[in-house]
Every structure is written in C-alpha cells, then in structure tokens.
PDB file of N, CA and C in Angstrom:
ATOM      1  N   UNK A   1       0.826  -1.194   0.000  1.00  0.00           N
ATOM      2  CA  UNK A   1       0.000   0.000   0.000  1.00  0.00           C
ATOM      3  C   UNK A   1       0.868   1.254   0.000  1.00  0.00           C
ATOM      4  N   UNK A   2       1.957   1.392   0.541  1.00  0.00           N
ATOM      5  CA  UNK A   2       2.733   2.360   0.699  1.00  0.00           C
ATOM      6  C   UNK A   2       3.292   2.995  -0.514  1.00  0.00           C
ATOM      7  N   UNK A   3       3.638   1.929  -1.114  1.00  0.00           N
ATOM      8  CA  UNK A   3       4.527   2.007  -2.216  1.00  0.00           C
ATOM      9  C   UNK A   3       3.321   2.488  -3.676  1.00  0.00           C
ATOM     10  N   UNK A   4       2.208   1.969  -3.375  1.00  0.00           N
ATOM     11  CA  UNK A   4       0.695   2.327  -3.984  1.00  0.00           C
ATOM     12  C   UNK A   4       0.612   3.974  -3.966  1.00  0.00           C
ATOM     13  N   UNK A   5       0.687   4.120  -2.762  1.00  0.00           N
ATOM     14  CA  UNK A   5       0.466   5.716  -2.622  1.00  0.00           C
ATOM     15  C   UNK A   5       1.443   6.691  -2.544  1.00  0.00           C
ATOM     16  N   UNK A   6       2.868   5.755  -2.604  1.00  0.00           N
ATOM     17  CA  UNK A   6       3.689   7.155  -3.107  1.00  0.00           C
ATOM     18  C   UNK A   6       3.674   7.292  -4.710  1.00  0.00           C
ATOM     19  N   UNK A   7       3.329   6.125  -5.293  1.00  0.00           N
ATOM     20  CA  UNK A   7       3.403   6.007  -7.034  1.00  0.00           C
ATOM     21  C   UNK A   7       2.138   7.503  -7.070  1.00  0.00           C
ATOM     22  N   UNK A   8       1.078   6.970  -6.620  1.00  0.00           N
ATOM     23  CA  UNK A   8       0.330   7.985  -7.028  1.00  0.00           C
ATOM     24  C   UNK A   8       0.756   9.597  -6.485  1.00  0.00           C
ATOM     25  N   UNK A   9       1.204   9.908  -4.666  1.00  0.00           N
ATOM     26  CA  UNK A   9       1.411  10.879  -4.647  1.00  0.00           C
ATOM     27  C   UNK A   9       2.776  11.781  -4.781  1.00  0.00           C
ATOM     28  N   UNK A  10       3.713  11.102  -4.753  1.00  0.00           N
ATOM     29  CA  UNK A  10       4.783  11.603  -5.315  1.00  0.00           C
ATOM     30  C   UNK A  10       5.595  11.626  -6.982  1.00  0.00           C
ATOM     31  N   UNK A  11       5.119  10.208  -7.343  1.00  0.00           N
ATOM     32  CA  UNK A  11       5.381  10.499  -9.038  1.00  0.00           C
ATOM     33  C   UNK A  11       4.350  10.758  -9.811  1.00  0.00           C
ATOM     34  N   UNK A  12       3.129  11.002  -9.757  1.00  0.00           N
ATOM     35  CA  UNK A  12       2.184  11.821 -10.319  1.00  0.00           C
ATOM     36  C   UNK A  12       1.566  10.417 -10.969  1.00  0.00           C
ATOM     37  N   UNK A  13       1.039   9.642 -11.014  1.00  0.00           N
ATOM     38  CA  UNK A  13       1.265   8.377 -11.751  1.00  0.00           C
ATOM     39  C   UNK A  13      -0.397   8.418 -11.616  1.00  0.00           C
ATOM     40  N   UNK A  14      -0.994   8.263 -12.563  1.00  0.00           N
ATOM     41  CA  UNK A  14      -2.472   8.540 -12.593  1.00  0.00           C
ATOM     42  C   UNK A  14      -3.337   6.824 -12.979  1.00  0.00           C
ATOM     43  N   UNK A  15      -2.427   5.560 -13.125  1.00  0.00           N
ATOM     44  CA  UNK A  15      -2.780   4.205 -13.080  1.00  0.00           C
ATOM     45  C   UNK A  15      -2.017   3.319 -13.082  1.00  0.00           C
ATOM     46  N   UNK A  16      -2.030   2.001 -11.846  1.00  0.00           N
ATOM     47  CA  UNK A  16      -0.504   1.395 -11.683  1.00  0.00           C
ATOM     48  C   UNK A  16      -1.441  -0.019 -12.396  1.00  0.00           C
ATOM     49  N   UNK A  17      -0.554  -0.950 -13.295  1.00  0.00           N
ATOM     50  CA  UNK A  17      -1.115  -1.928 -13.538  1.00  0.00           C
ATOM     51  C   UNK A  17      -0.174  -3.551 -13.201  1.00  0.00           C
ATOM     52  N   UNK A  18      -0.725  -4.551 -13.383  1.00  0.00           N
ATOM     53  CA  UNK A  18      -0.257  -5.802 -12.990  1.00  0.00           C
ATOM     54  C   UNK A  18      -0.673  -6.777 -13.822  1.00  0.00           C
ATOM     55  N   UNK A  19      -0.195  -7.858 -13.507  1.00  0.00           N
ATOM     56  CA  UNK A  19      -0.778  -8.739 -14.206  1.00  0.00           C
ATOM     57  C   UNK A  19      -0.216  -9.979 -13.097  1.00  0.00           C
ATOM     58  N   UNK A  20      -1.590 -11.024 -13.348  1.00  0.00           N
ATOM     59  CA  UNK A  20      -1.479 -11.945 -12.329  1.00  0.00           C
ATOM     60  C   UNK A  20      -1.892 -13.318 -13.127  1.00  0.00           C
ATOM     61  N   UNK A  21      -1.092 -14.894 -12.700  1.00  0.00           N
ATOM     62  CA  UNK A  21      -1.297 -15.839 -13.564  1.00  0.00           C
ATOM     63  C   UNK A  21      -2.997 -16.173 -13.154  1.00  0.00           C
ATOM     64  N   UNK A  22      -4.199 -16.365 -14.135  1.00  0.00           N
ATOM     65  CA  UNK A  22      -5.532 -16.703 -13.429  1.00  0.00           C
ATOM     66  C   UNK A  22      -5.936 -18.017 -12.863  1.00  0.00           C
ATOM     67  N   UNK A  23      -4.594 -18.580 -12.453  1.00  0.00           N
ATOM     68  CA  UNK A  23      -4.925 -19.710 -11.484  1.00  0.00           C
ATOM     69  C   UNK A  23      -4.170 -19.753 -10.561  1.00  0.00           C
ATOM     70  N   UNK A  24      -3.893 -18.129 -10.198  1.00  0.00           N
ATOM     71  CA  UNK A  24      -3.088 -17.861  -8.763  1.00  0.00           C
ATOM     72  C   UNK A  24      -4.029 -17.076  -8.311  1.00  0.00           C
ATOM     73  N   UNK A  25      -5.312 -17.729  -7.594  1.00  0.00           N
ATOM     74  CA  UNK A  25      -6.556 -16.914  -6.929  1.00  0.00           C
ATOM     75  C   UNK A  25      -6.151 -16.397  -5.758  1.00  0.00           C
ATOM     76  N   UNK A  26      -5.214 -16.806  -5.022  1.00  0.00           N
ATOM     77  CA  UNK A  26      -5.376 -16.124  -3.676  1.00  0.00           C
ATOM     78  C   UNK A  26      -4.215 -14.607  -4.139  1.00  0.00           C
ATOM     79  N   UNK A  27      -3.372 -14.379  -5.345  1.00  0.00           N
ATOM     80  CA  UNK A  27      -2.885 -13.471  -5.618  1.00  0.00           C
ATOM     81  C   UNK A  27      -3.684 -12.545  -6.160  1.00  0.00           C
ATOM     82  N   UNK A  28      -4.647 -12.858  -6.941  1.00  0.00           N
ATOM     83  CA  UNK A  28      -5.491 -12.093  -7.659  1.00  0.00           C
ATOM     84  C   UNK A  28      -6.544 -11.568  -6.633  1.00  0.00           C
ATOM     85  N   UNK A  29      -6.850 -12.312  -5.465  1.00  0.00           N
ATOM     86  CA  UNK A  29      -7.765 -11.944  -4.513  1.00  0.00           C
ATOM     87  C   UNK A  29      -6.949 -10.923  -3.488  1.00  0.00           C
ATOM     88  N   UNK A  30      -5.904 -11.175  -3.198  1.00  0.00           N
ATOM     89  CA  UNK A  30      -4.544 -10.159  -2.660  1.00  0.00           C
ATOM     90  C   UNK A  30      -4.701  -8.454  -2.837  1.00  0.00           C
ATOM     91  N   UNK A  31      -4.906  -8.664  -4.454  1.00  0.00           N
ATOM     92  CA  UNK A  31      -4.833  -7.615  -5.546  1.00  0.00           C
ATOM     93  C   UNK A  31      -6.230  -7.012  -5.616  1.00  0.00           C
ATOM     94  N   UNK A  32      -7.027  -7.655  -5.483  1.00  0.00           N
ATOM     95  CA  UNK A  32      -8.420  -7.052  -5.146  1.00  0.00           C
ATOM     96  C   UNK A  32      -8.419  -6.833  -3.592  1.00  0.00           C
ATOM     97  N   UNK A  33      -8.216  -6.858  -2.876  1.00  0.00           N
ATOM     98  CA  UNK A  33      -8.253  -6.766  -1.773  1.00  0.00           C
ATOM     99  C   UNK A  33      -7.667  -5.119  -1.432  1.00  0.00           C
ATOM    100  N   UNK A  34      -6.275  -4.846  -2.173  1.00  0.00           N
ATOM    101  CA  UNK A  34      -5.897  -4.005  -2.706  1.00  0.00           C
ATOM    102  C   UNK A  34      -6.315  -2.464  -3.005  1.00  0.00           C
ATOM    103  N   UNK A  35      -7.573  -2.881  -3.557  1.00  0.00           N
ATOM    104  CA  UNK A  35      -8.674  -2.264  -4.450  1.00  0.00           C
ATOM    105  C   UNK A  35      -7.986  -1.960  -6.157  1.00  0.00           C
ATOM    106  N   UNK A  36      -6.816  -2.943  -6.526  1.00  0.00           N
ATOM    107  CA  UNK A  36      -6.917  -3.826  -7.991  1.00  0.00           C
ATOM    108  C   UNK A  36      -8.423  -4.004  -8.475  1.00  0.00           C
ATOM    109  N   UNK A  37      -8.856  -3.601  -9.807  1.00  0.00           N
ATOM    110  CA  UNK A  37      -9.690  -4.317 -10.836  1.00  0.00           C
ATOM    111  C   UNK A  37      -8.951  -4.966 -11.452  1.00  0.00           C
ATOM    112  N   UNK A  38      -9.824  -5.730 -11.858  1.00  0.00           N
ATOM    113  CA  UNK A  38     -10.083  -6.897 -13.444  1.00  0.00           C
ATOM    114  C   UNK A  38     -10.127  -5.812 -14.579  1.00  0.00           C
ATOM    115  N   UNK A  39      -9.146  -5.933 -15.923  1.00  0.00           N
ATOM    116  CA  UNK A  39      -9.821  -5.095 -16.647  1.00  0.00           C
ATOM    117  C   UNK A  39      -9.353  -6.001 -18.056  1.00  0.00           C
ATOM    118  N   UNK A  40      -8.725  -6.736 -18.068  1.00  0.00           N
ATOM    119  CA  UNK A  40      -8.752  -7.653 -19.289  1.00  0.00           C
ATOM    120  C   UNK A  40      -7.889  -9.261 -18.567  1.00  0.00           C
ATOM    121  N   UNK A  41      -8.312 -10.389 -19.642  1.00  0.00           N
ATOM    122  CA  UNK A  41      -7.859 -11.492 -19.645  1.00  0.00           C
ATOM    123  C   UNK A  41      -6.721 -12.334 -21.047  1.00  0.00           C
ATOM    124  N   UNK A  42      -5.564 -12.303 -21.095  1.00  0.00           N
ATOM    125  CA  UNK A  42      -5.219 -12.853 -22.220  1.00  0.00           C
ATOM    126  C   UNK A  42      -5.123 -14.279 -22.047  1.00  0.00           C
ATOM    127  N   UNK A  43      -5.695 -15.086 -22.861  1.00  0.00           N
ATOM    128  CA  UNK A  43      -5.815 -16.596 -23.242  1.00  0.00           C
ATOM    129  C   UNK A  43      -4.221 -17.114 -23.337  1.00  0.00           C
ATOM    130  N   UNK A  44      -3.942 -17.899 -22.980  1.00  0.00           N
ATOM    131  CA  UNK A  44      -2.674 -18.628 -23.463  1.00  0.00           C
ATOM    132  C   UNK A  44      -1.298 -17.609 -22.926  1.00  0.00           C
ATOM    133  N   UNK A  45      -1.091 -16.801 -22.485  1.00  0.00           N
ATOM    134  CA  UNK A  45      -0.483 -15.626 -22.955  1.00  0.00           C
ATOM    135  C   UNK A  45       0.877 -15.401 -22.562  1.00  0.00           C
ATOM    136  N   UNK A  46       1.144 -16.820 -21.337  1.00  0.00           N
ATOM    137  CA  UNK A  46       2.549 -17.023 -21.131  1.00  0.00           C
ATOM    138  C   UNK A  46       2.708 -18.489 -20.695  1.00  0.00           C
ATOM    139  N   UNK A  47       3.848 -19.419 -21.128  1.00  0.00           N
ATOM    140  CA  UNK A  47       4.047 -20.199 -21.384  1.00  0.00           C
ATOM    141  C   UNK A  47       5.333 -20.740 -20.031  1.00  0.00           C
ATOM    142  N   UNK A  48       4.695 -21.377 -19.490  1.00  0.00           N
ATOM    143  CA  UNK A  48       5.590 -22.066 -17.924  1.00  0.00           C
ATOM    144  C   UNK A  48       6.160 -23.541 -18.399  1.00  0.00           C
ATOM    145  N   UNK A  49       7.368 -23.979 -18.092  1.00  0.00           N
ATOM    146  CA  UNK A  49       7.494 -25.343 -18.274  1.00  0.00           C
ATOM    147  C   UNK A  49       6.642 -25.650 -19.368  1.00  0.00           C
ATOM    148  N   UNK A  50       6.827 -25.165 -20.498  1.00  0.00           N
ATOM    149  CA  UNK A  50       6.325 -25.619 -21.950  1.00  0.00           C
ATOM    150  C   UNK A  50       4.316 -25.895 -21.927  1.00  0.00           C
ATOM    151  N   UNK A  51       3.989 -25.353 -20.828  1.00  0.00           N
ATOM    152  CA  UNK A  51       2.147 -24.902 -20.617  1.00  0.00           C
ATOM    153  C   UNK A  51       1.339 -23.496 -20.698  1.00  0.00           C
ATOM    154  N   UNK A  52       0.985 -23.783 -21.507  1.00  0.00           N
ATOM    155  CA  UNK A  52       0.334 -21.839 -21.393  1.00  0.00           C
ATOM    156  C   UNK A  52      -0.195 -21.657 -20.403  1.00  0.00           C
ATOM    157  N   UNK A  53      -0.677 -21.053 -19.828  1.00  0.00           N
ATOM    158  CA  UNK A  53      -1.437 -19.943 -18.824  1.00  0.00           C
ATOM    159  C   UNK A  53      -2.029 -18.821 -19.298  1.00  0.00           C
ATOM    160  N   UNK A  54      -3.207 -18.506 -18.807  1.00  0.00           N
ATOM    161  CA  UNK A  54      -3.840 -16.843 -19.150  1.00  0.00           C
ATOM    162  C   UNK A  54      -3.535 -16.184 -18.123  1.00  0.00           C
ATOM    163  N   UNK A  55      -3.671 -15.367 -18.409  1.00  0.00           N
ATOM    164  CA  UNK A  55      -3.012 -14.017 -17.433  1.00  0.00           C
ATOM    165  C   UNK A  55      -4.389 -12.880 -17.509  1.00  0.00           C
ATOM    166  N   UNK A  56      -3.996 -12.820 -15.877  1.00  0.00           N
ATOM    167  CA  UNK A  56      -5.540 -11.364 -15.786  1.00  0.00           C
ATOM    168  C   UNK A  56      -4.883 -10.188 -15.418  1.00  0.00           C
ATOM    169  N   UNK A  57      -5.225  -9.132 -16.622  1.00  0.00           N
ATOM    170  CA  UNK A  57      -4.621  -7.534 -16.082  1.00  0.00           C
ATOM    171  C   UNK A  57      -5.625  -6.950 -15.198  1.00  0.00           C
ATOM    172  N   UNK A  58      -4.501  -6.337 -14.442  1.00  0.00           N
ATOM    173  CA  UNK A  58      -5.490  -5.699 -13.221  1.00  0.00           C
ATOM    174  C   UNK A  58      -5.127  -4.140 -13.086  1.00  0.00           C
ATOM    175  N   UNK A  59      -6.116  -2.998 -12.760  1.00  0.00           N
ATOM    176  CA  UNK A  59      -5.313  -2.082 -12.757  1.00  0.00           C
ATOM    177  C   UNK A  59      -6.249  -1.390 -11.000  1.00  0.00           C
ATOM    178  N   UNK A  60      -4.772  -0.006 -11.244  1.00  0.00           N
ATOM    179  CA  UNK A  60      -5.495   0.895  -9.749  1.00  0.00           C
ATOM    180  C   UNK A  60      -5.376   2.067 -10.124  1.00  0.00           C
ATOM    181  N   UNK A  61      -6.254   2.915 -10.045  1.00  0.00           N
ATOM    182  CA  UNK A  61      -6.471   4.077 -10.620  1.00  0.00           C
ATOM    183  C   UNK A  61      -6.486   4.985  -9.793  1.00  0.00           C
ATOM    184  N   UNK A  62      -5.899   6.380  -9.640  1.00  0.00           N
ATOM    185  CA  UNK A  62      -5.690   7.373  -8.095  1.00  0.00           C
ATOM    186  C   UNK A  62      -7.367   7.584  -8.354  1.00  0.00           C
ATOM    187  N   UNK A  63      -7.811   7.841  -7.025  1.00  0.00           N
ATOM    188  CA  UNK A  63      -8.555   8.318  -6.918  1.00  0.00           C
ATOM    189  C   UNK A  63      -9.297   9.598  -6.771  1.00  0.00           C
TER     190      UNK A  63
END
C-alpha cells in the first residue's frame, strides 16, 4: 500500500497496472483486496514449463 500511494502521490502516476497468472486466486484476490480491478484477460499468454497460462490484467487508478 505504501509504495501504492507514493506512485500515485509523489510520481504523479495517474494508473498502476499488474498482471497476475488466473490460477493464482489467492494473488489475484490479494490484488483485489488491494482495491486492484479486473480489466482484461489474455488466453494462453505465457508459457511455464512448456504450458500456457492466461493471465488477468489488473489495474489501480488514483482516486
């Protein structure tokens, strides 16, 4: 959180984004917890030990 709110109040940073693997729920729930959104999903989109994975972008927007 700290590091959340100096992005926004000291480097002027008007949306921090992430990306999380979508079958790492308790990270993605972390990140919402956060107050992270969901704002897109890529299919396939990175490849572990020769297996794809989708990946969920998440973003945080100053308020």
């Amino acid at each position: 959180e700290l590091i959340v709110d100096y992005a926004f109040s000291h480097l002027s940073m008007h949306k921090i984004y992430l990306r999380v693997l979508s079958d790492n729920i308790r990270a993605y729930k972390s990140y919402e917890h956060a107050g992270f959104v969901k704002e897109g999903l890529f299919h396939d989109d990175v490849c572990i030990d020769g297996l794809y994975h989708d990946v969920i972008f998440m973003a945080r927007y100053k308020d």
